[in-house]
Protein backbone atom coordinates (compact mmCIF):
# COMPACT_ATOMS: atom_id res chain seq x y z
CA UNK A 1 91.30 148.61 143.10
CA UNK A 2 92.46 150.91 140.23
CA UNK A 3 92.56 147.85 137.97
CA UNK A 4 89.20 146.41 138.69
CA UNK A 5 88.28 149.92 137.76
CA UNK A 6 89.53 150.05 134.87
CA UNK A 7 88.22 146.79 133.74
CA UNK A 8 84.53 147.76 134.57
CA UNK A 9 85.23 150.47 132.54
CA UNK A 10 86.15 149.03 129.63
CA UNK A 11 83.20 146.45 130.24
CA UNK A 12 81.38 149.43 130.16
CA UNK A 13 82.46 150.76 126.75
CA UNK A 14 83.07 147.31 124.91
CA UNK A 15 79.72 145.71 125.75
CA UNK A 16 77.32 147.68 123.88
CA UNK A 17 79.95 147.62 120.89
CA UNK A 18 79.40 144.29 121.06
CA UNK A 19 75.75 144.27 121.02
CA UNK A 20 75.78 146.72 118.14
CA UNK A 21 78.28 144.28 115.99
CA UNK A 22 76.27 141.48 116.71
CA UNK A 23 72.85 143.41 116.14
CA UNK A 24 74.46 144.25 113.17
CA UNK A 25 75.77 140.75 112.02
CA UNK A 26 72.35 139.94 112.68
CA UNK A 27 70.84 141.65 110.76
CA UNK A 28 69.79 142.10 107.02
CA UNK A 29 73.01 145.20 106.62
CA UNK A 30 75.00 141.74 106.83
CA UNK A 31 73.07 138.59 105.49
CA UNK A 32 74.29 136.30 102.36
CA UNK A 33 72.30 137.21 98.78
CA UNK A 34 74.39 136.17 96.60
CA UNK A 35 76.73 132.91 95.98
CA UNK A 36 78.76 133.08 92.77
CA UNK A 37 80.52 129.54 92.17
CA UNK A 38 83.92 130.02 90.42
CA UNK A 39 84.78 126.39 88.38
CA UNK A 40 87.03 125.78 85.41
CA UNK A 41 83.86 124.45 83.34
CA UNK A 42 80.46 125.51 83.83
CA UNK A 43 78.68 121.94 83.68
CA UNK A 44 81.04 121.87 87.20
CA UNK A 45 79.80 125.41 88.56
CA UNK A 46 76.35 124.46 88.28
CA UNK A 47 76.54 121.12 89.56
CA UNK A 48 78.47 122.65 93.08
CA UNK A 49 75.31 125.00 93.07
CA UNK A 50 73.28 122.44 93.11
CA UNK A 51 75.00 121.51 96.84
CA UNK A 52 74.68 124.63 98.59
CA UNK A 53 72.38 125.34 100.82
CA UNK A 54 72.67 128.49 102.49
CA UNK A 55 69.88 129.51 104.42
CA UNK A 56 68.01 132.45 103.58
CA UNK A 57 68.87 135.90 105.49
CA UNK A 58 72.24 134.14 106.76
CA UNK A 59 74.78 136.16 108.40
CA UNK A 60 77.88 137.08 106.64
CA UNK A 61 79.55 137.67 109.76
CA UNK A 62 78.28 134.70 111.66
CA UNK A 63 77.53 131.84 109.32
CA UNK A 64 80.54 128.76 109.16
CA UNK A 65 82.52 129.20 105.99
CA UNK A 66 83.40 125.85 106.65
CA UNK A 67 79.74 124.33 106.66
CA UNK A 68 79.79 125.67 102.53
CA UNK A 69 83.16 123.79 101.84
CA UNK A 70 81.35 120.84 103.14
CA UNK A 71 78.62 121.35 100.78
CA UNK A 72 80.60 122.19 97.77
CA UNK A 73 82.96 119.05 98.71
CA UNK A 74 79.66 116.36 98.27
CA UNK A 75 80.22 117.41 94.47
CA UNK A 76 82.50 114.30 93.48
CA UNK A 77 84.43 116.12 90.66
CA UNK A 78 86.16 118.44 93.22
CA UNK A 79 89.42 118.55 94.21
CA UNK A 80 89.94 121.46 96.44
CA UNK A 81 87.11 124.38 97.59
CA UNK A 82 88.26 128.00 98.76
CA UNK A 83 85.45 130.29 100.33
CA UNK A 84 85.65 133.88 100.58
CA UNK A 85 83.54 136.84 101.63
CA UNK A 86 83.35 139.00 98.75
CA UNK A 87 81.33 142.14 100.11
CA UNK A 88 78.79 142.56 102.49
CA UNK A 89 76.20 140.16 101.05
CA UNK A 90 78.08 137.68 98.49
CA UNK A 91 80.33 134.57 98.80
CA UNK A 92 82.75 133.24 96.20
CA UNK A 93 82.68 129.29 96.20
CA UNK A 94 85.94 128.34 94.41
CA UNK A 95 86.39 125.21 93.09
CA UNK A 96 88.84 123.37 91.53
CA UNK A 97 88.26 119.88 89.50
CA UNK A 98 89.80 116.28 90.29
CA UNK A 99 91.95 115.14 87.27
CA UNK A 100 90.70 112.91 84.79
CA UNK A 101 93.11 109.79 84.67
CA UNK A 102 90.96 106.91 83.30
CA UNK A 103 87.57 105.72 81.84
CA UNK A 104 85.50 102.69 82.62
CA UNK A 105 83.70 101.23 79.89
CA UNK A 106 80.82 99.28 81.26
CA UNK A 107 77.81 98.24 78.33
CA UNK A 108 79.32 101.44 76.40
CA UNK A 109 79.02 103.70 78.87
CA UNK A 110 81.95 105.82 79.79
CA UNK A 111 82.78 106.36 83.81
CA UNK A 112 85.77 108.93 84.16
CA UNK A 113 87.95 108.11 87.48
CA UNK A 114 90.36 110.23 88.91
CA UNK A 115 94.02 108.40 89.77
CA UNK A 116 92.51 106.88 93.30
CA UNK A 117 90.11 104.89 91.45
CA UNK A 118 86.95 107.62 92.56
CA UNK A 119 84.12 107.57 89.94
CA UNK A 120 83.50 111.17 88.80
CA UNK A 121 81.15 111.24 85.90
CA UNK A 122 79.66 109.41 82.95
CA UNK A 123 79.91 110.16 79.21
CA UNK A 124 78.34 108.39 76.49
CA UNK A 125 81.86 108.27 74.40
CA UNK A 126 85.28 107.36 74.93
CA UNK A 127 87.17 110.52 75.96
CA UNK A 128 89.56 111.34 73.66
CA UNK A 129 93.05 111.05 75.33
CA UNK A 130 92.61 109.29 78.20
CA UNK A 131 92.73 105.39 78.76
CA UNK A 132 89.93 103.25 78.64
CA UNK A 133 89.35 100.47 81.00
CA UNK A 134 87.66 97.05 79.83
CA UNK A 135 86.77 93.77 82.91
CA UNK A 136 86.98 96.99 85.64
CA UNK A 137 83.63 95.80 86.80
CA UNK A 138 80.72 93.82 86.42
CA UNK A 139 78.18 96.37 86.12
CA UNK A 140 78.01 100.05 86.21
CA UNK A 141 80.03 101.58 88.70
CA UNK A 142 78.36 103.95 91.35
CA UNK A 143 79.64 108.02 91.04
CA UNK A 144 81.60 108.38 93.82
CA UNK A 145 82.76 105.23 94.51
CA UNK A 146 86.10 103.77 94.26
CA UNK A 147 87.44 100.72 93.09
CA UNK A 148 90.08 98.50 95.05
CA UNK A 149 93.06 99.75 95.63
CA UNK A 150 95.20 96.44 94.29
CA UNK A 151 93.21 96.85 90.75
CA UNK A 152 94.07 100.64 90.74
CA UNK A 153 97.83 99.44 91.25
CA UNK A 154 97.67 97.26 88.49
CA UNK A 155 96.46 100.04 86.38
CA UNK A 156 99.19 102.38 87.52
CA UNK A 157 101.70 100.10 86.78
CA UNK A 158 100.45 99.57 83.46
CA UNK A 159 100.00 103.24 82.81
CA UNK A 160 103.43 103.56 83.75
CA UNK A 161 105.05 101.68 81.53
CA UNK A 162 102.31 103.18 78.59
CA UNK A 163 103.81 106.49 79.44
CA UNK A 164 107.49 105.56 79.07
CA UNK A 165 106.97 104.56 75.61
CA UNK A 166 104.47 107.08 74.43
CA UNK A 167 101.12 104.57 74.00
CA UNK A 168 99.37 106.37 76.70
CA UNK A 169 97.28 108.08 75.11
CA UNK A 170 94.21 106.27 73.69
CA UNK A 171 95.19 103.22 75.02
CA UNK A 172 92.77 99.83 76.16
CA UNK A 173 93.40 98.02 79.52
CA UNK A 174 91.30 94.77 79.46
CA UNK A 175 91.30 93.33 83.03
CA UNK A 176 88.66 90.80 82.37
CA UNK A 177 90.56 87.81 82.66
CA UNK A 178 93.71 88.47 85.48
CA UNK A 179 95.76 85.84 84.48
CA UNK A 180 95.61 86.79 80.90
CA UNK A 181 95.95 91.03 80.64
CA UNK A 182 95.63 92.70 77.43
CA UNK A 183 96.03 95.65 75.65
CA UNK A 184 95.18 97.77 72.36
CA UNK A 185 97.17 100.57 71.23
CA UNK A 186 98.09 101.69 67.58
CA UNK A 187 95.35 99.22 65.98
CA UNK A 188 97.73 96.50 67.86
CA UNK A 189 97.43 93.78 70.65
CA UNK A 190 99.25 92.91 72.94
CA UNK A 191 99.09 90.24 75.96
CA UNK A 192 100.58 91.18 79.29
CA UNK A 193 99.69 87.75 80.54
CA UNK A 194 99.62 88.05 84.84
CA UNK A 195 99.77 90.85 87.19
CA UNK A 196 103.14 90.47 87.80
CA UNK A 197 105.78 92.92 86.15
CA UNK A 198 103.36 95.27 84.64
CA UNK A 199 105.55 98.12 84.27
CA UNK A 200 107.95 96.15 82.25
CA UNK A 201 106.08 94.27 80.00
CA UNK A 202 104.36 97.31 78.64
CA UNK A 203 107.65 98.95 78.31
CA UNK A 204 109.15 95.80 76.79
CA UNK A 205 105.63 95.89 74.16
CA UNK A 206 106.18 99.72 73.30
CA UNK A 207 110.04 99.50 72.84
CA UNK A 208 109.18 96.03 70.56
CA UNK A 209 106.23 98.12 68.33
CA UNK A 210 108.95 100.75 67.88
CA UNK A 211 111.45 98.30 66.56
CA UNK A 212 108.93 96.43 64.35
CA UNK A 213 107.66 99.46 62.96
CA UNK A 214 111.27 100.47 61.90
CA UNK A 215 112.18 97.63 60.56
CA UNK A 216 108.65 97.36 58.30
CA UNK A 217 107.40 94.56 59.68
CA UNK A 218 103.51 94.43 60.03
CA UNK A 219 102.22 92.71 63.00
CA UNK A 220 98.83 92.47 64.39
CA UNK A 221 99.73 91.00 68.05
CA UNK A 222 102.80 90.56 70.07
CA UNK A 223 102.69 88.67 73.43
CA UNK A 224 104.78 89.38 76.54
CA UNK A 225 103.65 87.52 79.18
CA UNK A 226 107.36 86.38 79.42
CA UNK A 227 109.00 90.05 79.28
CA UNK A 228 112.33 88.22 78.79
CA UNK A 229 111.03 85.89 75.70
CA UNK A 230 108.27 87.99 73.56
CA UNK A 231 106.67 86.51 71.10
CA UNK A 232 105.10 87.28 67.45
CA UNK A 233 103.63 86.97 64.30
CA UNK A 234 105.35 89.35 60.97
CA UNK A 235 103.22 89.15 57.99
């Protein structure tokens, strides 16, 4: 019996606590004013800002964090999204970017992609250091959609090989033809032939540039469609 007393007491005293809190999360003491969107660029901050939509006079106590991160998250250049309550009446959207790790070239048009193939944005130039994708598709590529995953391979494993031997940057993937892949990097061409043995052939192209180049010989296109047998033309 002493128990069940207790317990109504404490009913007693916690229940219009409650009601107060709640009043008070209710009420304008506690709603959302202000949403400041923290992004590395501000072309990116105002385009998350864009997504929210927060209703007027919303609780800070009671509205879902999480409902925001979903909003913020329909922006297809994010990568992650951290919400916080910041004082009584102001959120701070976080946001961090996806990483650039291609472009698309469609009609001279520029669509940036991050690594799993997503499209992220358009620019009306090449960007400066990244890759640049010819034959990736027929037409202009919808933002935020991706492109297969076994074309994205054959990109990485191109890449890869790029990287090794320092022709990353600024390089030209031309897919158009599958059976016949090429490349341009350092004013050169070069012909990877199938999909087969990516990796290596562009290492095998870099490591043959290199040599050439030491050696003084001027050549406008070296093809390795047969890693172990390359072939070329010294003027």
């Amino acid at each position: 019996m002493k128990q069940h007393h207790r317990l109504g007491i404490l009913f007693l005293v916690i229940s219009p606590l409650l009601g107060l809190l709640a009043g008070i999360g209710s009420s304008r003491l506690m709603a959302v004013d202000k949403i400041t969107v923290i992004a590395p660029k501000i072309g990116l901050g105002k385009e998350v800002a864009r997504q929210l939509e927060v209703p007027v006079g919303a609780s800070m106590l009671f509205y879902p964090l999480s409902r925001v991160t979903e909003q913020a998250q329909r922006c297809y250049r994010v990568r992650k999204v951290s919400v916080n309550r910041v004082s009584p009446h102001e959120l701070a959207v976080t946001v961090t970017a996806q990483e650039p790790y291609a472009a698309v070239v469609v009609n001279g048009e520029y669509t940036v992609i991050n690594r799993e193939g997503l499209c992220l944005y358009r620019q009306p130039t090449a960007p400066p250091k990244l890759p640049v994708l010819v034959g990736m598709a027929a037409g202009r590529p919808a933002l935020g959609t991706r492109f297969p995953a076994d074309r994205m391979q054959w990109i990485h494993d191109v890449l890869a090989g790029a990287t090794k031997v320092g022709l990353r940057e600024g390089l030209q993937v031309d897919l158009s033809k599958l059976h016949q892949i090429t490349v341009r990097a350092e004013g050169l061409q070069g012909t990877l032939g199938n999909v087969n043995s990516l990796t290596r052939k562009m290492t095998v192209l870099g490591r043959l540039m290199e040599q050439l180049r030491e050696q003084g010989a001027r050549t406008a296109a070296i093809d390795v469609s047969i890693p172990e047998k390359p072939r070329w033309n010294v003027s």
